[in-house]
Protein backbone atom coordinates (compact mmCIF):
# COMPACT_ATOMS: atom_id res chain seq x y z
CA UNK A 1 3.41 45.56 -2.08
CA UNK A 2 3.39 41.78 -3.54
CA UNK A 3 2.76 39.26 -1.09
CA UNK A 4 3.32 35.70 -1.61
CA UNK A 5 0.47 33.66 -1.68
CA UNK A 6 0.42 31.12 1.70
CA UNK A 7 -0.12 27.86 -0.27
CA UNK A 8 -0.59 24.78 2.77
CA UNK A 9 1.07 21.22 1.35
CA UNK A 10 -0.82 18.76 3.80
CA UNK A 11 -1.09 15.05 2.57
CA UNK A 12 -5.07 13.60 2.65
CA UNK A 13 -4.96 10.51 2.04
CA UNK A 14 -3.49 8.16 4.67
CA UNK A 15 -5.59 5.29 3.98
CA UNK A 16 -4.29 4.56 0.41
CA UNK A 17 -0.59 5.40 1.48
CA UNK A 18 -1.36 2.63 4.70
CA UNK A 19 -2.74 0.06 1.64
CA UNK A 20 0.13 0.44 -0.56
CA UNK A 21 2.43 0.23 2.78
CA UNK A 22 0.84 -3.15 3.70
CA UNK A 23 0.80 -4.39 0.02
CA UNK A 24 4.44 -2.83 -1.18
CA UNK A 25 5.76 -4.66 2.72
CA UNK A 26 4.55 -8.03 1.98
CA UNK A 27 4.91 -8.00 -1.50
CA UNK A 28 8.98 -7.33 -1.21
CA UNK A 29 9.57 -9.82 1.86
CA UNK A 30 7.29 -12.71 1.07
CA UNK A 31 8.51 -13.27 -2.05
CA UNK A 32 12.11 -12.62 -1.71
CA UNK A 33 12.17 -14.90 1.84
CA UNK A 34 10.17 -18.06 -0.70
CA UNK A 35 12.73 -17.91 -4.16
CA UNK A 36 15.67 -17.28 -0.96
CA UNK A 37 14.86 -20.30 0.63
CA UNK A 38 14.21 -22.36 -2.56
CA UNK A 39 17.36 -21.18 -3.89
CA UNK A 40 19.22 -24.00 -1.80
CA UNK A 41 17.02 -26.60 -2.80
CA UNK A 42 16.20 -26.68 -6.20
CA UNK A 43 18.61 -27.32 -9.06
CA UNK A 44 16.50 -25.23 -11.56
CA UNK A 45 15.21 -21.16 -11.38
CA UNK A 46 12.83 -22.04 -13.50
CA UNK A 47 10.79 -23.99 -10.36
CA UNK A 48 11.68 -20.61 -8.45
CA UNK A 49 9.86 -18.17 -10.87
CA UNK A 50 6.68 -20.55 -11.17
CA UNK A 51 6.74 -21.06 -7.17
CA UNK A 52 7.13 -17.30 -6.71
CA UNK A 53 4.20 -16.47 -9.39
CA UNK A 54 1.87 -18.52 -7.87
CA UNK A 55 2.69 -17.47 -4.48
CA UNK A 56 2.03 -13.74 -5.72
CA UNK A 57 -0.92 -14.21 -7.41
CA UNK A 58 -2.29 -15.99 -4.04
CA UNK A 59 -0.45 -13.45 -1.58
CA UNK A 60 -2.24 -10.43 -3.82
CA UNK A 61 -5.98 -12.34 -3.87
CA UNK A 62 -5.59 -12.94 -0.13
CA UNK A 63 -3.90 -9.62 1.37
CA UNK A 64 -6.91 -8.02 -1.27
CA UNK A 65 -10.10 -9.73 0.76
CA UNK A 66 -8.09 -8.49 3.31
CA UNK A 67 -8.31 -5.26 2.80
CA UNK A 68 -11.88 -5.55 1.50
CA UNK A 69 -13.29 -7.35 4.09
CA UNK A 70 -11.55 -4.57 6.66
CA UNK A 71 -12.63 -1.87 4.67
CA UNK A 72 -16.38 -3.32 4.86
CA UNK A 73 -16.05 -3.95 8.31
CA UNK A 74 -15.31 -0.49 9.25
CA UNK A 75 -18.19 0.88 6.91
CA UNK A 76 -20.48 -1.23 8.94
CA UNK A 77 -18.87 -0.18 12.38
CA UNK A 78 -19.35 3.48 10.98
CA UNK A 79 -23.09 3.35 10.13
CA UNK A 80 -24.30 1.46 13.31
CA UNK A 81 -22.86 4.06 15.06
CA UNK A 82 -24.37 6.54 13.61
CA UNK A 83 -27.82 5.06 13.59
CA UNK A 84 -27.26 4.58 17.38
CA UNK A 85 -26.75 8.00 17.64
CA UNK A 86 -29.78 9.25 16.02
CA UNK A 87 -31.21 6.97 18.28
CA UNK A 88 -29.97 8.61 21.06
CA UNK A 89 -30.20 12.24 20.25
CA UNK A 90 -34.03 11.35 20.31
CA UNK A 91 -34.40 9.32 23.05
CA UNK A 92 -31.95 11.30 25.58
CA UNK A 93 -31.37 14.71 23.54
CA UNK A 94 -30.78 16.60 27.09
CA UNK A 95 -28.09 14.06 27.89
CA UNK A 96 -26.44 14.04 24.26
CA UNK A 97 -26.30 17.78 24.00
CA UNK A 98 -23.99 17.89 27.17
CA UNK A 99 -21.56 15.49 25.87
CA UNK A 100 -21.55 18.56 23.36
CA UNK A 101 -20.58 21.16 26.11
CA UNK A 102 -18.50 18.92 27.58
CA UNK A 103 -16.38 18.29 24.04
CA UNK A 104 -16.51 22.03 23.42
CA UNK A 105 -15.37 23.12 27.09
CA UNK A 106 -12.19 20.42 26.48
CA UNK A 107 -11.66 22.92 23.81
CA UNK A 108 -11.40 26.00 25.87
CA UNK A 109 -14.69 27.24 25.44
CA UNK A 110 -16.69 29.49 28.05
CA UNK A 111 -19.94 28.66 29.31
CA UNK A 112 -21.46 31.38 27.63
CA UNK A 113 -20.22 30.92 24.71
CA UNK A 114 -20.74 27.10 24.58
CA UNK A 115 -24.84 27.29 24.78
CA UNK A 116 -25.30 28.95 21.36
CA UNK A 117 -23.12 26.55 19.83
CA UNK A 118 -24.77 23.96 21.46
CA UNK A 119 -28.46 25.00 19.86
CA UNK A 120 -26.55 25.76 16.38
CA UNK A 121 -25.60 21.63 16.25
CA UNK A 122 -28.64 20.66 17.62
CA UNK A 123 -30.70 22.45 15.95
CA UNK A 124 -29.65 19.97 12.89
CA UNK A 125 -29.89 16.23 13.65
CA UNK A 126 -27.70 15.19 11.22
CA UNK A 127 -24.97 18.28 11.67
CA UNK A 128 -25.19 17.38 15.82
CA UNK A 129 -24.70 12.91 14.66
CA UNK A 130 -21.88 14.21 12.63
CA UNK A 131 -20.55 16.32 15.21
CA UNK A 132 -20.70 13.11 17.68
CA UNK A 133 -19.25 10.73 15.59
CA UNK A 134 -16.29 12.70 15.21
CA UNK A 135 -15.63 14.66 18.35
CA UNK A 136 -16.84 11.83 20.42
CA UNK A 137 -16.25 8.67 19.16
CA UNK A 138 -13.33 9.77 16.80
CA UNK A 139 -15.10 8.33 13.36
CA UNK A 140 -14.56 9.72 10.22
CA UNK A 141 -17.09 8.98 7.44
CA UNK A 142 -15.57 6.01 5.13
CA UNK A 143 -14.75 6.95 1.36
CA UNK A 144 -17.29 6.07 -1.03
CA UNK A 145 -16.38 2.53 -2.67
CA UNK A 146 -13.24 2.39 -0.26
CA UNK A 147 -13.08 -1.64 0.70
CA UNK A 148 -12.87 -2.19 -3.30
CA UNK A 149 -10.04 0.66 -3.66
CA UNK A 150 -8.50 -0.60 -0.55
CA UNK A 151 -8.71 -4.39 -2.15
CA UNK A 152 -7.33 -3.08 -5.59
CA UNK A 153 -4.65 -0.99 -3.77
CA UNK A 154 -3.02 -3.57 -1.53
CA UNK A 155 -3.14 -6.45 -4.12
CA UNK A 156 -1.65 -4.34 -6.47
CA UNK A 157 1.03 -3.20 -4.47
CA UNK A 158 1.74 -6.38 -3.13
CA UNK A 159 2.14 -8.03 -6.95
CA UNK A 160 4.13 -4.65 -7.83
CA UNK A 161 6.70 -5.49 -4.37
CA UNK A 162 6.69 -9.24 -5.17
CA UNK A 163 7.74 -9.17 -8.76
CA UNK A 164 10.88 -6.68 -7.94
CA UNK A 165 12.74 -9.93 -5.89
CA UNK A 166 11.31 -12.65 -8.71
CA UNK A 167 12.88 -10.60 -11.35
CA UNK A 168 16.15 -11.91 -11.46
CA UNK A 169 15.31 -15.46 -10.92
CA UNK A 170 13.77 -14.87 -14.91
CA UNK A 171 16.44 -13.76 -17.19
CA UNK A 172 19.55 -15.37 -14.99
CA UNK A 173 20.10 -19.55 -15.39
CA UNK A 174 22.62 -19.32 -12.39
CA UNK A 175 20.64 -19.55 -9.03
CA UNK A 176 22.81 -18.10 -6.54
CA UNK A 177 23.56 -15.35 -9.08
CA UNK A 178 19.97 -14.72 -9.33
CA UNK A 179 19.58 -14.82 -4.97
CA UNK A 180 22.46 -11.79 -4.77
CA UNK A 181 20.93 -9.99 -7.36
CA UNK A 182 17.33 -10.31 -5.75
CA UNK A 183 18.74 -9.44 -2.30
CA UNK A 184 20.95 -5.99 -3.64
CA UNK A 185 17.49 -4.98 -5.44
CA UNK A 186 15.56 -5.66 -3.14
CA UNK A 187 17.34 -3.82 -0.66
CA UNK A 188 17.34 -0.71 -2.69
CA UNK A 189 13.44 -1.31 -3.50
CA UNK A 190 12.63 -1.28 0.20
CA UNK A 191 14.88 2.07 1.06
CA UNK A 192 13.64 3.75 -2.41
CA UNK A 193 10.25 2.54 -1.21
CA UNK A 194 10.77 4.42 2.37
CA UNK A 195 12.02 7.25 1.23
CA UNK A 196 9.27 7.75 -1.27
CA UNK A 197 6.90 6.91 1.52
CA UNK A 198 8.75 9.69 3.67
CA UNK A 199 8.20 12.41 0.94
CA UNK A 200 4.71 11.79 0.98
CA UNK A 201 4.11 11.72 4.63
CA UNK A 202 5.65 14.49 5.85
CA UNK A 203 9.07 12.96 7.73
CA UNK A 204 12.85 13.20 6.50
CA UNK A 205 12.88 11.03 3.10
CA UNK A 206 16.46 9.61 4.51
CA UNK A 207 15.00 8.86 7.17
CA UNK A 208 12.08 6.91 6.15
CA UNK A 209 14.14 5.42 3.69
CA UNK A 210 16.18 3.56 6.13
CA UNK A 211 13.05 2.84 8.74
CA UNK A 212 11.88 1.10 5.58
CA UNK A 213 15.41 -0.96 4.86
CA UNK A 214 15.87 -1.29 8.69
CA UNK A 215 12.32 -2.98 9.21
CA UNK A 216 11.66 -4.73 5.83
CA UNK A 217 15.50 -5.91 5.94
CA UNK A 218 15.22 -7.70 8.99
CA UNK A 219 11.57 -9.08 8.19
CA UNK A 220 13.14 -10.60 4.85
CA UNK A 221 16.04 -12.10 6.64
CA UNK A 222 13.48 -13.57 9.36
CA UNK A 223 11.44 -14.79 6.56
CA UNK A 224 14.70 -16.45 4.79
CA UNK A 225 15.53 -18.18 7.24
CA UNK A 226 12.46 -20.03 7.92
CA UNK A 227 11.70 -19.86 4.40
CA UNK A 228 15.61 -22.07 4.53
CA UNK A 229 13.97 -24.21 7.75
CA UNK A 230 11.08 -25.45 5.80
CA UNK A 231 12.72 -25.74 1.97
């Protein structure tokens, strides 16, 4: 009789969904809150567009070395742990290969069935540091050339976010035109956003979709505002 295969849909890669988050997020609000609140105060959208360019191309560079520089950090959190912990598996190995039992009896293990899994890790120092950094300390092993994707990611996605509220300020001569036009679109850029970002992650699109144009909404109007305070 046929069977249908079991195909699992799980989603493995958090980190670049979190980058384009934090990129796509600013990108949509700063922008939109700076041509907003220079919409009252210039006579010409032509001042708008060149303000708002600038301020992406220096928004992207800066949330970027963001990213990097977090991305690096991590990398070198991640490997000084891990040389700790050869340290210790050779210094204290009796002590190291009970936090072992102890991780494996949190899982419902027997004793007697948690010694010979004990001398299968330890038997390999760098199988029984990879066990530890995970099970213990919770740290997965950072991505090959991951603070330059994570730069790339988040400054792209932040020039990608800004340019959808700069848009109309470009073809249209009429200011306040321009504003309602870069408020409805942005608006449907930050639900279309969520509920792309919903898809992907695993909750109700609809739902993240309006998280997204709940959140990112009210940060835009916050930003306006202020953005209206300082113009």
């Amino acid at each position: 009789m046929p069977t249908t295969p079991h195909i699992e849909r799980h989603f493995t890669a958090p980190q670049v969904v979190r980058d384009i988050v934090i990129g796509m997020a600013d990108g949509l609000t700063v922008p939109f809150a700076l041509a907003a609140g220079l919409s009252g105060a210039v006579a010409s959208t032509e001042i708008i567009v060149t303000a708002g360019l600038a301020e992406i191309a220096a928004g992207a560079i800066a949330m970027g070395l963001g990213g990097y520089l977090a991305a690096k950090t991590d990398l070198e959190h991640y490997h000084t742990e891990r040389m700790r912990e050869f340290q210790e598996i050779a210094d204290i190995p009796e002590e190291e290969a009970e936090e072992v039992a102890r991780i494996l009896r949190q899982w419902g293990l027997q004793d007697e069935h948690v010694a010979p899994v004990v001398e299968a890790i330890r038997s390999d120092p760098g199988r029984w540091v990879d066990f530890m950094m995970r099970f213990e300390f919770g740290l997965e092993a950072p991505q090959p050339g991951r603070a330059m994707k994570s730069a790339l990611t988040i400054g792209g996605s932040y020039v990608v976010g800004g340019l959808i509220p700069l848009a109309p300020y470009m073809p249209v001569d009429t200011i306040w035109v321009a504003l309602w036009i870069s408020v409805g679109i942005t608006l449907v850029a930050l639900f279309t956003f969520g509920y792309i970002k919903g898809r992907f992650t695993g909750i109700h699109p609809l739902r993240g979709g309006l998280q997204t144009l709940l959140t990112g909404g009210v940060a835009a109007l916050a930003a306006f505002f202020i953005a209206r305070l300082v113009a």
